[in-house]
C-alpha atoms as a PDB file:
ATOM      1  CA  UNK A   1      60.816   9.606-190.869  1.00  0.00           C
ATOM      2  CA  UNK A   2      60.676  12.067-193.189  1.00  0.00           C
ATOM      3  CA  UNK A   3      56.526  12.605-193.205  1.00  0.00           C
ATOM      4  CA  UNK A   4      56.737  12.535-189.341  1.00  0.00           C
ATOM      5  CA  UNK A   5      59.344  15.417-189.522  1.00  0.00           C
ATOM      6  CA  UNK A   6      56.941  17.237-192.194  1.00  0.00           C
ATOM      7  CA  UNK A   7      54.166  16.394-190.413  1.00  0.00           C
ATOM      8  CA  UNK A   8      55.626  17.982-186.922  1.00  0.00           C
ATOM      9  CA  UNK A   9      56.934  21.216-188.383  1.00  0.00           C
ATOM     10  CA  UNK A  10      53.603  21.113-189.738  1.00  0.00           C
ATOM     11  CA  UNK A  11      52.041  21.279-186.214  1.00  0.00           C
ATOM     12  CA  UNK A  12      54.673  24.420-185.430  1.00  0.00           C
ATOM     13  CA  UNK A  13      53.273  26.684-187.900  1.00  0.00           C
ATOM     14  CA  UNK A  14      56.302  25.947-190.320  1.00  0.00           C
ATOM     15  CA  UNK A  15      55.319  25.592-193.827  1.00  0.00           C
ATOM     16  CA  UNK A  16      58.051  24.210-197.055  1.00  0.00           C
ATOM     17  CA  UNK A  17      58.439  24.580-199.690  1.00  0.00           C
ATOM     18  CA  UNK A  18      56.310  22.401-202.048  1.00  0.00           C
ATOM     19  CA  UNK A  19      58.793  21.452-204.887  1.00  0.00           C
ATOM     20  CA  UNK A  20      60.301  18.062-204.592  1.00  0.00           C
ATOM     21  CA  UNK A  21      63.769  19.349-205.213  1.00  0.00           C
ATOM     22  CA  UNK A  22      63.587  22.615-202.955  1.00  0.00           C
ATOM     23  CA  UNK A  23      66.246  24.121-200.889  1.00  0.00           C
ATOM     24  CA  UNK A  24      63.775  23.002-197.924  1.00  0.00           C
ATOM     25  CA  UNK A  25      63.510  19.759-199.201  1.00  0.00           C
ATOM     26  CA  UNK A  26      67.419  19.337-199.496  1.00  0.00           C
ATOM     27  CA  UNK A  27      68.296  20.664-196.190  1.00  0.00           C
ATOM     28  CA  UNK A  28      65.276  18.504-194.712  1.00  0.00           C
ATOM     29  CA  UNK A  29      66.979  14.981-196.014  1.00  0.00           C
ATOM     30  CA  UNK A  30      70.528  16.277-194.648  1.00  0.00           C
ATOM     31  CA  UNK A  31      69.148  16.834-191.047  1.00  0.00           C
ATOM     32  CA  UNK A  32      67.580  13.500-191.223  1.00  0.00           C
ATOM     33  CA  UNK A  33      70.831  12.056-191.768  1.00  0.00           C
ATOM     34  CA  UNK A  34      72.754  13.915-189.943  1.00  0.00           C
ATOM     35  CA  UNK A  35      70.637  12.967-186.970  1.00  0.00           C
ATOM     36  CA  UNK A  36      70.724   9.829-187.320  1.00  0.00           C
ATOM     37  CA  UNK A  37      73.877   9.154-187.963  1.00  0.00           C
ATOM     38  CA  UNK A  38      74.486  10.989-184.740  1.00  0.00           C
ATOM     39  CA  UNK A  39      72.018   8.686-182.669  1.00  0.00           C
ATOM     40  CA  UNK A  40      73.761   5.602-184.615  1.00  0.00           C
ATOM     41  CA  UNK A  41      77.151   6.443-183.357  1.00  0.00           C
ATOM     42  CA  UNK A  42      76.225   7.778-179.667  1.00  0.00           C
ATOM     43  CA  UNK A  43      74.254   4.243-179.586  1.00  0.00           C
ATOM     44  CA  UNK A  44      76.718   1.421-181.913  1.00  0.00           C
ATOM     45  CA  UNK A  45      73.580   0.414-183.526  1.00  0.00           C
ATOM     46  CA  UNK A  46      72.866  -0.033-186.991  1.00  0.00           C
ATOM     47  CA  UNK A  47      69.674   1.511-187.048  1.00  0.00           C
ATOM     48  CA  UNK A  48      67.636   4.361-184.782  1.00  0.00           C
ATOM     49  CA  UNK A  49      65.948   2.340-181.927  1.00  0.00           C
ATOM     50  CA  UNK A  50      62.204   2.524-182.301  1.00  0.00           C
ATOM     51  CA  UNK A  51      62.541   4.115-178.616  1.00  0.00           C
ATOM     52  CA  UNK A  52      64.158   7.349-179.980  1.00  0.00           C
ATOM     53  CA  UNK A  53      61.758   7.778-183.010  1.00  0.00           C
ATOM     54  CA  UNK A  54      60.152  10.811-181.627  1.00  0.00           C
ATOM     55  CA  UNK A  55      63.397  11.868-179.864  1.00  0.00           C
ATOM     56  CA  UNK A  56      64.774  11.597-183.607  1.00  0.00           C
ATOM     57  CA  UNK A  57      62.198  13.756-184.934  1.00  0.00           C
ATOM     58  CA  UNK A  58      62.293  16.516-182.883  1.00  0.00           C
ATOM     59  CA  UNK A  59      66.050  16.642-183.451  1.00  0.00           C
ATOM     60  CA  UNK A  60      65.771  16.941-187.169  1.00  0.00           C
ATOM     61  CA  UNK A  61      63.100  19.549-186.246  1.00  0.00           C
ATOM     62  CA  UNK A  62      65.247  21.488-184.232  1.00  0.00           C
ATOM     63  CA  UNK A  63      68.308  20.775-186.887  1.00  0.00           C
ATOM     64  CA  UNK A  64      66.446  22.420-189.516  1.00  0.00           C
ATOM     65  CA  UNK A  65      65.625  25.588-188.325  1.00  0.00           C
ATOM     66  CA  UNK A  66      68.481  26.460-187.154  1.00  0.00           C
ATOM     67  CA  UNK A  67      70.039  25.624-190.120  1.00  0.00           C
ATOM     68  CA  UNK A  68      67.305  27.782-191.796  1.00  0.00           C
ATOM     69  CA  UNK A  69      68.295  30.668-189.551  1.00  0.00           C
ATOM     70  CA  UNK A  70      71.705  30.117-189.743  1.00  0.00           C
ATOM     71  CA  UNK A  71      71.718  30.550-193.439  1.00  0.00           C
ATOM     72  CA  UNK A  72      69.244  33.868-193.404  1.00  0.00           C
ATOM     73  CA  UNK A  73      66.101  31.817-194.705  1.00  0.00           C
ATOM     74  CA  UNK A  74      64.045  31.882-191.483  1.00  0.00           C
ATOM     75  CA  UNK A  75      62.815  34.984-190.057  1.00  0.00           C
ATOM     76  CA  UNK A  76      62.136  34.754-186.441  1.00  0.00           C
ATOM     77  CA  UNK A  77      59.581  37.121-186.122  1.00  0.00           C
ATOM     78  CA  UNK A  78      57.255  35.292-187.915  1.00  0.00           C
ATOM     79  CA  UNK A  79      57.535  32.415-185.902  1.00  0.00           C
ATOM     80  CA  UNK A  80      54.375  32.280-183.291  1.00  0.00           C
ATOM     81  CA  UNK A  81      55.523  31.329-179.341  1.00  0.00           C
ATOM     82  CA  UNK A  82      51.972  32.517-178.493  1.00  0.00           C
ATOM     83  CA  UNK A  83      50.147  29.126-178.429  1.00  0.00           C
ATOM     84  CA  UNK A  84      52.225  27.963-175.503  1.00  0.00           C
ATOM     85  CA  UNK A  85      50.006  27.968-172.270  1.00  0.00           C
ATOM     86  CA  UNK A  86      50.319  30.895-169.956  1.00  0.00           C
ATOM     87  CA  UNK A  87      47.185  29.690-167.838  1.00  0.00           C
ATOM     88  CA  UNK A  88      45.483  27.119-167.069  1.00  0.00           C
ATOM     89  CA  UNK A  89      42.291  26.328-165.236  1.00  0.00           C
ATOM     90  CA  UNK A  90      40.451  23.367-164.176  1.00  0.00           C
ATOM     91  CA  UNK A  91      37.334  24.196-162.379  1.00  0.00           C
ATOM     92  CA  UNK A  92      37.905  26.479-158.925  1.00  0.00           C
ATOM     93  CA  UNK A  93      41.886  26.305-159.460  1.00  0.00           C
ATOM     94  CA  UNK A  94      43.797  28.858-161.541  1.00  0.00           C
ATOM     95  CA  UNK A  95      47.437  28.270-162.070  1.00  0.00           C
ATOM     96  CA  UNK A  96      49.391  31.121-164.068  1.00  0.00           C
ATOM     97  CA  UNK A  97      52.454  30.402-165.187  1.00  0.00           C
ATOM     98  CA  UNK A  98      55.594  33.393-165.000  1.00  0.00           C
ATOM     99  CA  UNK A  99      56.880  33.685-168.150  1.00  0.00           C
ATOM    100  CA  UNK A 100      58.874  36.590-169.480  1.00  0.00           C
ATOM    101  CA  UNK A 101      56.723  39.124-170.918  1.00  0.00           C
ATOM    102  CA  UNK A 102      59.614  40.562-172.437  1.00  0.00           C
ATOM    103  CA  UNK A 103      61.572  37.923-174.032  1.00  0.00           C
ATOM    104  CA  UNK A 104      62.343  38.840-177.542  1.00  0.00           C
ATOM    105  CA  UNK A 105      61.589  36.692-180.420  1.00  0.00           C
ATOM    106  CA  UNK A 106      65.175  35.319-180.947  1.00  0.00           C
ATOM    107  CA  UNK A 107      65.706  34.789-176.792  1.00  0.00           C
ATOM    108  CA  UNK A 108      62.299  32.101-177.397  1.00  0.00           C
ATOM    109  CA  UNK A 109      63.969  30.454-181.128  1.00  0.00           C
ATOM    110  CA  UNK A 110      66.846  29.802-178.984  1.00  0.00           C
ATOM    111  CA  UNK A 111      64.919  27.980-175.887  1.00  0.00           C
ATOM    112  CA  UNK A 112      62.914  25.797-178.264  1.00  0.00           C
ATOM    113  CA  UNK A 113      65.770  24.968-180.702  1.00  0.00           C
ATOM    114  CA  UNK A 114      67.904  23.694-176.873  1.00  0.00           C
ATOM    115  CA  UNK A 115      64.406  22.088-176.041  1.00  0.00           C
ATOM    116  CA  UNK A 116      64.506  20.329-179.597  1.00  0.00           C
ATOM    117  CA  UNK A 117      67.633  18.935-179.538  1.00  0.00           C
ATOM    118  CA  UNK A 118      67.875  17.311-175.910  1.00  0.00           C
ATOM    119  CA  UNK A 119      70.991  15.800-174.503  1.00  0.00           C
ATOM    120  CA  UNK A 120      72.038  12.587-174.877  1.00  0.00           C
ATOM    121  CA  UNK A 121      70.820  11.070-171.851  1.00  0.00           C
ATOM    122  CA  UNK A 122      68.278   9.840-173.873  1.00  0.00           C
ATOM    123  CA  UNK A 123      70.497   7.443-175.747  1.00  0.00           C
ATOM    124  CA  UNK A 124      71.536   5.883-173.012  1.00  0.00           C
ATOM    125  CA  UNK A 125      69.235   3.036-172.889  1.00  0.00           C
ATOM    126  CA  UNK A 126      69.816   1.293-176.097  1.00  0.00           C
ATOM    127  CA  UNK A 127      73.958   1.775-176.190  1.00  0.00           C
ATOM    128  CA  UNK A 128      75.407  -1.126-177.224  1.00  0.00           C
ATOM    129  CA  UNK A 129      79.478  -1.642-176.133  1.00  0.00           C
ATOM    130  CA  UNK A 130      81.652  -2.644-179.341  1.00  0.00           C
ATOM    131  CA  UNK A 131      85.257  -3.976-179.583  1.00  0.00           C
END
């Protein structure tokens, strides 16, 4: 799980640090197991279902930073919301979509990290009752 998390934050514009025993690297492992110890317990199963990998992943993503922020090691600003489709058009037909002009920087962090973490609806599927 691990290169798929790297590999994702990858994809957001997020670069680590590259030192195997980094601060990044550290708090990287924890949200891994944090998460899935959380999907273990919400589910009574001994491992993650192979259903929830990507569920997982974006969970530790969204663990991560806001750990990172939390502790004053992210900066926001830098982060770029800009590559998420405003417009699109297919042939003849132009949709635009409203979205906040205005929105600050911290307003969109927020949004994604909710989007990241999803509810546990998710888990529902593979719960398994215990005694």
């Amino acid at each position: 799980m691990y290169l798929d998390v790297v590999m994702r934050l990858s994809a957001l514009g997020v670069t680590l640090s590259s030192a195997p025993s980094s601060s990044d690297d550290m708090l990287l492992k924890h949200a891994i197991d944090k998460v899935t110890s959380h999907i273990k317990n919400q589910t009574n199963l001994s491992v993650v279902p192979r259903g929830l990998n990507e569920i997982a992943i974006d969970m530790v993503v969204g663990e991560f930073l806001l750990t990172k922020k939390s502790m004053g090691l992210l900066d926001v600003e830098t982060l770029n919301f800009e590559s998420v489709a405003k417009q699109v058009q297919d042939g003849d037909t132009n949709v635009v979509f409203a979205i906040e002009a205005n929105r600050t920087p911290e307003a969109q962090f927020e949004a994604f990290i909710l989007y990241l973490k999803h509810s546990n609806t998710d888990f529902v599927k593979y719960r398994v009752l215990t005694w």
